[in-house]
N, C-alpha and C. Protein backbone atom coordinates (compact mmCIF):
# COMPACT_ATOMS: atom_id res chain seq x y z
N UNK A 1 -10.76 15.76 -32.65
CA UNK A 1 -10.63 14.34 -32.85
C UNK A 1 -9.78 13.75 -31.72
N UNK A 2 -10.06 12.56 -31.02
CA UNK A 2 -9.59 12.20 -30.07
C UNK A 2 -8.35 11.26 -30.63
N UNK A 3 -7.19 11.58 -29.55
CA UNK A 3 -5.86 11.07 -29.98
C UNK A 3 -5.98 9.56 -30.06
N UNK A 4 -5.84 8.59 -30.50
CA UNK A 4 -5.38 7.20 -30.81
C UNK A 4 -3.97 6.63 -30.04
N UNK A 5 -3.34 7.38 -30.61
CA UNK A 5 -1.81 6.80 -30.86
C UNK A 5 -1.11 8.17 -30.68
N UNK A 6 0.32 7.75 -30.37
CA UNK A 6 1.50 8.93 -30.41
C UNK A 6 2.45 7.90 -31.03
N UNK A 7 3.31 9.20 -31.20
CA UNK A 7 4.99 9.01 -32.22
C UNK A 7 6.03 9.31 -31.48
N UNK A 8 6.44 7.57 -30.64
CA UNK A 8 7.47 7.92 -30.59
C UNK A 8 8.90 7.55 -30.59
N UNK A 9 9.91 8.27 -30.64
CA UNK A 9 11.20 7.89 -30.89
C UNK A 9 11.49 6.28 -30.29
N UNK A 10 12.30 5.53 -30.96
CA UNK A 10 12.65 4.26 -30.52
C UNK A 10 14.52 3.80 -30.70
N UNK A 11 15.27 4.60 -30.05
CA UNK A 11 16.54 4.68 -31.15
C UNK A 11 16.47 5.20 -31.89
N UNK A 12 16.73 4.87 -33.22
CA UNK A 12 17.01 5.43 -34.66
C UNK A 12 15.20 5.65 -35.69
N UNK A 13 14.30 5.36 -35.11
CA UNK A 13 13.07 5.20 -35.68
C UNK A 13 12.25 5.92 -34.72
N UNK A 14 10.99 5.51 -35.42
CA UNK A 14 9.98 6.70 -34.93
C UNK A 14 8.74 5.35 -34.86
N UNK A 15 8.67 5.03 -33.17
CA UNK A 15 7.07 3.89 -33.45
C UNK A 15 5.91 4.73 -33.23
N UNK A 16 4.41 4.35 -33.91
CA UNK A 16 3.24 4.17 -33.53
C UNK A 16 2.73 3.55 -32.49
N UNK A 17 2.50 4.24 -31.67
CA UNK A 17 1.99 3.48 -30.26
C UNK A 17 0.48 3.98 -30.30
N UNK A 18 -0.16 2.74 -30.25
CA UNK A 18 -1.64 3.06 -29.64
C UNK A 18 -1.80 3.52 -28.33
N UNK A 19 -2.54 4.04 -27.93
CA UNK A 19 -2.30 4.75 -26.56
C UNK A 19 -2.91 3.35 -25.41
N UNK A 20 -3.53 3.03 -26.19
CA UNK A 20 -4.27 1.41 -25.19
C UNK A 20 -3.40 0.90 -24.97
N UNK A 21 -2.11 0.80 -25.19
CA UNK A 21 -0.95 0.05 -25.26
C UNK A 21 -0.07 0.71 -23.95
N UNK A 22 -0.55 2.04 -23.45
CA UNK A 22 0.49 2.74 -22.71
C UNK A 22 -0.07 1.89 -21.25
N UNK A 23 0.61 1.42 -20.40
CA UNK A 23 0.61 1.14 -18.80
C UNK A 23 0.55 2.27 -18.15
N UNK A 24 1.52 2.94 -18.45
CA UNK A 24 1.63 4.02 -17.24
C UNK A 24 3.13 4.90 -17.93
N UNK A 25 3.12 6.00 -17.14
CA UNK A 25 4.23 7.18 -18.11
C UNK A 25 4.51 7.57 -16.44
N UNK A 26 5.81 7.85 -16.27
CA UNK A 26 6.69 8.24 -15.43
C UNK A 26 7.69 9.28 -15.45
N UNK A 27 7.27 9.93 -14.80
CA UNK A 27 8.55 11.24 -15.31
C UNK A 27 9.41 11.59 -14.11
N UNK A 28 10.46 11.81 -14.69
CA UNK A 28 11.43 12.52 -13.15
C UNK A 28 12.62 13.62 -14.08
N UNK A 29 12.19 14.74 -13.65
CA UNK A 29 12.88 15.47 -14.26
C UNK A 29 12.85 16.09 -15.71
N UNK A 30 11.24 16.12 -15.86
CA UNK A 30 10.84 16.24 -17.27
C UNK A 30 11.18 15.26 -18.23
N UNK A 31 11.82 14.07 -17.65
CA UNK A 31 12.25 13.20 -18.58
C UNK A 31 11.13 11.58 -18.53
N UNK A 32 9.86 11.43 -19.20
CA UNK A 32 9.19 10.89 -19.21
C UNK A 32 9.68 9.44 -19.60
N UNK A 33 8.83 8.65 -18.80
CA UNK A 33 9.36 7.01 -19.42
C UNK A 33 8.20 6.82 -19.66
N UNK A 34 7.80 6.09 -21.11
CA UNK A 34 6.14 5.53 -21.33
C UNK A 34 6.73 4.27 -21.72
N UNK A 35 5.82 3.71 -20.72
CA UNK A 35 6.04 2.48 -20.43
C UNK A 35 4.93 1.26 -20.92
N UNK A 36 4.58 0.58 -22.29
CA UNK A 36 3.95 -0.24 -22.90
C UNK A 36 3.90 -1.29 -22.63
N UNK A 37 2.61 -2.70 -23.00
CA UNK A 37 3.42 -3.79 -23.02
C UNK A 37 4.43 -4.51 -23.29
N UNK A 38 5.16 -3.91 -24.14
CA UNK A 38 6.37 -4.49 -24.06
C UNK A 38 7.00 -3.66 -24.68
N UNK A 39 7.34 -2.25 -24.45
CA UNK A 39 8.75 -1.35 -24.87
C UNK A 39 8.82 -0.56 -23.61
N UNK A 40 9.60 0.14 -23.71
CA UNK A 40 9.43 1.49 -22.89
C UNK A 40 10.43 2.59 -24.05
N UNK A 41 9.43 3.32 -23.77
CA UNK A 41 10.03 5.00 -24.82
C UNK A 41 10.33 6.11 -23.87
N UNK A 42 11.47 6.73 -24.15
CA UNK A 42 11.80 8.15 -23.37
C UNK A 42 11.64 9.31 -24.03
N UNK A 43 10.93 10.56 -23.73
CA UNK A 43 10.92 11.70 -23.87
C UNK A 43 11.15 12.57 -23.30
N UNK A 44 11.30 13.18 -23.30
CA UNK A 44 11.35 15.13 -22.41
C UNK A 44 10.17 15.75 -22.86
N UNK A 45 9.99 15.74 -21.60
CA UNK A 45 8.45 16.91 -21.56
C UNK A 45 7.84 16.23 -20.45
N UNK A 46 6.95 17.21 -19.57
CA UNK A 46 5.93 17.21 -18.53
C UNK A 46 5.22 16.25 -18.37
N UNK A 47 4.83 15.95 -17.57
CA UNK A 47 3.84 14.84 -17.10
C UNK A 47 2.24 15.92 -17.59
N UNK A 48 2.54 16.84 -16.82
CA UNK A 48 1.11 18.20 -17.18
C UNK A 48 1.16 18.09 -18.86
N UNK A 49 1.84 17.83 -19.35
CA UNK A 49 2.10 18.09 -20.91
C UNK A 49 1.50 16.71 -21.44
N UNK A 50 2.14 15.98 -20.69
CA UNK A 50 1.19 14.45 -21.58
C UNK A 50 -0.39 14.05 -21.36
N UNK A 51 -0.21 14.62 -19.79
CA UNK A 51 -1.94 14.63 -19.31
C UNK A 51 -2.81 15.38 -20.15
N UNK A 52 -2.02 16.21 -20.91
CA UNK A 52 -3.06 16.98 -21.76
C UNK A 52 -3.36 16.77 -23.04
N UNK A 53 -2.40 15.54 -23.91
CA UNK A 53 -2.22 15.25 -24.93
C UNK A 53 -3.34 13.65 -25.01
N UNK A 54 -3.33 13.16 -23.79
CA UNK A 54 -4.17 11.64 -23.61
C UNK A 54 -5.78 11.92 -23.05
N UNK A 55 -6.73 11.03 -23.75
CA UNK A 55 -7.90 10.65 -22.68
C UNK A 55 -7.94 10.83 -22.06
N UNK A 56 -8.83 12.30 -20.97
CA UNK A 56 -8.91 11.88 -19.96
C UNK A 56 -9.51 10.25 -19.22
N UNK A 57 -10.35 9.94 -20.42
CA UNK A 57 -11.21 8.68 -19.83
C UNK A 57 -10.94 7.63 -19.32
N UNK A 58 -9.52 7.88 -20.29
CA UNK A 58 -8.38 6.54 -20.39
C UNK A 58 -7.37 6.68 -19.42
N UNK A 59 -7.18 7.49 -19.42
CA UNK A 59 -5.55 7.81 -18.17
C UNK A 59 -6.05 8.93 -17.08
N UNK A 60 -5.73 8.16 -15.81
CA UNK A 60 -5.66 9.33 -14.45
C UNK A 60 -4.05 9.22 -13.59
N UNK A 61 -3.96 10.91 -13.38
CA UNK A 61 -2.80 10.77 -12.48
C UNK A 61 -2.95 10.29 -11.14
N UNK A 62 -2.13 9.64 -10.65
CA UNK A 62 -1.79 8.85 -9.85
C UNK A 62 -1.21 9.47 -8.74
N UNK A 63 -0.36 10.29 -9.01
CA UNK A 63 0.90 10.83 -8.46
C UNK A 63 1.67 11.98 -8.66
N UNK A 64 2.25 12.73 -8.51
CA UNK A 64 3.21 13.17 -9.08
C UNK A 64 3.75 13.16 -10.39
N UNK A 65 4.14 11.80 -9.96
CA UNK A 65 5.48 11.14 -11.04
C UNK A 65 4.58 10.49 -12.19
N UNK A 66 3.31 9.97 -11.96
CA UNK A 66 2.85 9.02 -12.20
C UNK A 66 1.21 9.15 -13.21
N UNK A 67 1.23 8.58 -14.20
CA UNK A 67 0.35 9.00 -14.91
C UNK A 67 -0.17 7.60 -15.55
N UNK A 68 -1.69 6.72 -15.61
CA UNK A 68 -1.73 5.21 -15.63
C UNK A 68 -2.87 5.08 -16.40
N UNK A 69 -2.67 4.33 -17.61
CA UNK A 69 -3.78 4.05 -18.50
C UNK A 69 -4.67 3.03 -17.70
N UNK A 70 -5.60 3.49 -17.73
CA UNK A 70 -7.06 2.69 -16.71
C UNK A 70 -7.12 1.45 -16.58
N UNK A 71 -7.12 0.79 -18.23
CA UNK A 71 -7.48 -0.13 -18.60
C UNK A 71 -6.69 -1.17 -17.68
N UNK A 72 -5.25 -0.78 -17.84
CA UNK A 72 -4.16 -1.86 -17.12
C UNK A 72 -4.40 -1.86 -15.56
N UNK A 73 -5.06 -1.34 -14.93
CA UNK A 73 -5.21 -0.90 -13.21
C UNK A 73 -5.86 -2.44 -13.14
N UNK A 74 -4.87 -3.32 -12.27
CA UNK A 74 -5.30 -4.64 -11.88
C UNK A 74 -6.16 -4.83 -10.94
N UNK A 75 -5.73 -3.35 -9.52
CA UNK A 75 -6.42 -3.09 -8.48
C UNK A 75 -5.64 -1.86 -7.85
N UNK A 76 -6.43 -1.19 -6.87
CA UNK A 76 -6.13 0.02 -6.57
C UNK A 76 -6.34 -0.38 -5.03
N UNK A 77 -5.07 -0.24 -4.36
CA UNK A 77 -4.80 0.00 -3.28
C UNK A 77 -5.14 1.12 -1.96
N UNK A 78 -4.61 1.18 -0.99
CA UNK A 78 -4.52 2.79 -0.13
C UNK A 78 -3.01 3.19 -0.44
N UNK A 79 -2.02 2.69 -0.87
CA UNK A 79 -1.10 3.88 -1.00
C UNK A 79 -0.88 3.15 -2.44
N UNK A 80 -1.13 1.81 -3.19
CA UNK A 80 -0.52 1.31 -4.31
C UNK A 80 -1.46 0.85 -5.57
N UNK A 81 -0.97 1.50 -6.93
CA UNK A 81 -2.05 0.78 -7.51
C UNK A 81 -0.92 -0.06 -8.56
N UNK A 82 -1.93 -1.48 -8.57
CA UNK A 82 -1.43 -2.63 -9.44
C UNK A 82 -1.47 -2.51 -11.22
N UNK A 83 -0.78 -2.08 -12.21
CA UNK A 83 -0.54 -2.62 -13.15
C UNK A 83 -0.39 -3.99 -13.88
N UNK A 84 -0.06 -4.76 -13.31
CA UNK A 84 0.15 -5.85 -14.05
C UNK A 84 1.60 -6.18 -13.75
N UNK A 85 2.27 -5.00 -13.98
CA UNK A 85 4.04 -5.42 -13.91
C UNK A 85 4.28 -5.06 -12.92
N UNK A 86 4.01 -3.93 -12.41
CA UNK A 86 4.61 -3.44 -11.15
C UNK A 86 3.54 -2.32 -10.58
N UNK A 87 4.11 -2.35 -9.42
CA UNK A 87 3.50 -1.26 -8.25
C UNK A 87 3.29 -0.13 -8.75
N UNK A 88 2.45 0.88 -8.65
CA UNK A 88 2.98 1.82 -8.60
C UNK A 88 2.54 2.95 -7.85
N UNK A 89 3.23 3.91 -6.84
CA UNK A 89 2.31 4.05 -5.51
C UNK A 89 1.48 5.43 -6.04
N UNK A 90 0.39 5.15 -4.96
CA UNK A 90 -0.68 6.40 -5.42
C UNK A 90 -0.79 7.20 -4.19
N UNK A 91 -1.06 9.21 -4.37
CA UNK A 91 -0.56 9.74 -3.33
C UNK A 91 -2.53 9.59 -3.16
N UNK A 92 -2.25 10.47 -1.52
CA UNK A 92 -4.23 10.47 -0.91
C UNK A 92 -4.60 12.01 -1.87
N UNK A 93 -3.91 12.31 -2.57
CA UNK A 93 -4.82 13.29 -3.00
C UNK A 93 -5.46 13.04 -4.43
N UNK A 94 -4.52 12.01 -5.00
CA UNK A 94 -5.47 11.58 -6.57
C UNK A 94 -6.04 10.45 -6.17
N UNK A 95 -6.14 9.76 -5.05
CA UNK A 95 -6.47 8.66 -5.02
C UNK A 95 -8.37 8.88 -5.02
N UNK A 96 -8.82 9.83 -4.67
CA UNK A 96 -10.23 9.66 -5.27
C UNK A 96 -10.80 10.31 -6.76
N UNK A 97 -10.13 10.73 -7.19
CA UNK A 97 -10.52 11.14 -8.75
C UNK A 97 -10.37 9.63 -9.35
N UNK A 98 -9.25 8.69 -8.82
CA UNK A 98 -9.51 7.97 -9.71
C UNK A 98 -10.40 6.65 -9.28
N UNK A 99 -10.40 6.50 -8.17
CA UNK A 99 -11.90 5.64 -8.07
C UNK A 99 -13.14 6.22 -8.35
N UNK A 100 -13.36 7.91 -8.47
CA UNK A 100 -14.18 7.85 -9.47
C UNK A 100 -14.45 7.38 -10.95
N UNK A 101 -13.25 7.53 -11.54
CA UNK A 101 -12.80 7.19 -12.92
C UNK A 101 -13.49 5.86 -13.01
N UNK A 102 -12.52 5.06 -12.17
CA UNK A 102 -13.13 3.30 -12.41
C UNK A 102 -14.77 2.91 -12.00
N UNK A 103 -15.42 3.76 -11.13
CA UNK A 103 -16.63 3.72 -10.98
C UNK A 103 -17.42 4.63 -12.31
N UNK A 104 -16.76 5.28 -12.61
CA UNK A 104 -17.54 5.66 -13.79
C UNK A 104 -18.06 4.36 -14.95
N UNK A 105 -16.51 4.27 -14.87
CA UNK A 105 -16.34 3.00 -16.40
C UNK A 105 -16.99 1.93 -16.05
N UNK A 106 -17.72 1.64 -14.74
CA UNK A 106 -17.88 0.43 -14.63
C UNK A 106 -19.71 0.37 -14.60
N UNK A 107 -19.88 1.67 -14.64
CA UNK A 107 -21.57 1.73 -15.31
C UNK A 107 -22.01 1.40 -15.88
């Protein structure tokens, strides 16, 4: 069954996040930032670890650091791709998996 949503910590509570909701997830140091329309949640754990928990259909890595729900990609640059809120740079080696991605979706 394909994931929807994750659980996660918010302070003292535990939110439901739809995953359509995620922008983009950032990690430095195993310490992930998922970054929503309007929260951002921190975890520990892998970027390899979340890539494996989400859509591929829905989310391609970017980067390294950098992991970006499709939907929000405003436009895709040569070193930057647009979210909506902010930059976020893309290295030359994912940068064609994921213009395949968006040429897929756009069939």
């Amino acid at each position: 069954m394909p994931v929807t949503e994750l659980i996660l910590p918010n302070g003292t509570r535990r939110d439901r996040v739809p995953i359509s909701m995620i922008r983009y997830i950032e990690v430095n140091n195993k310490r992930c930032r998922i970054v929503t329309n309007d929260t951002e949640y921190f975890i520990t754990s892998s970027l390899r670890s979340m890539e494996s928990r989400l859509p591929e259909t829905q989310f391609a890595r970017i980067h390294h650091s950098y992991l970006v729900g499709i939907e929000h990609i405003k436009f895709v640059g040569k070193q930057e791709v647009d979210v909506g809120t902010k930059g976020l740079p893309i290295s030359k080696r994912f940068r064609p998996a994921l213009i395949r991605k968006l040429t897929a979706r756009n069939r």
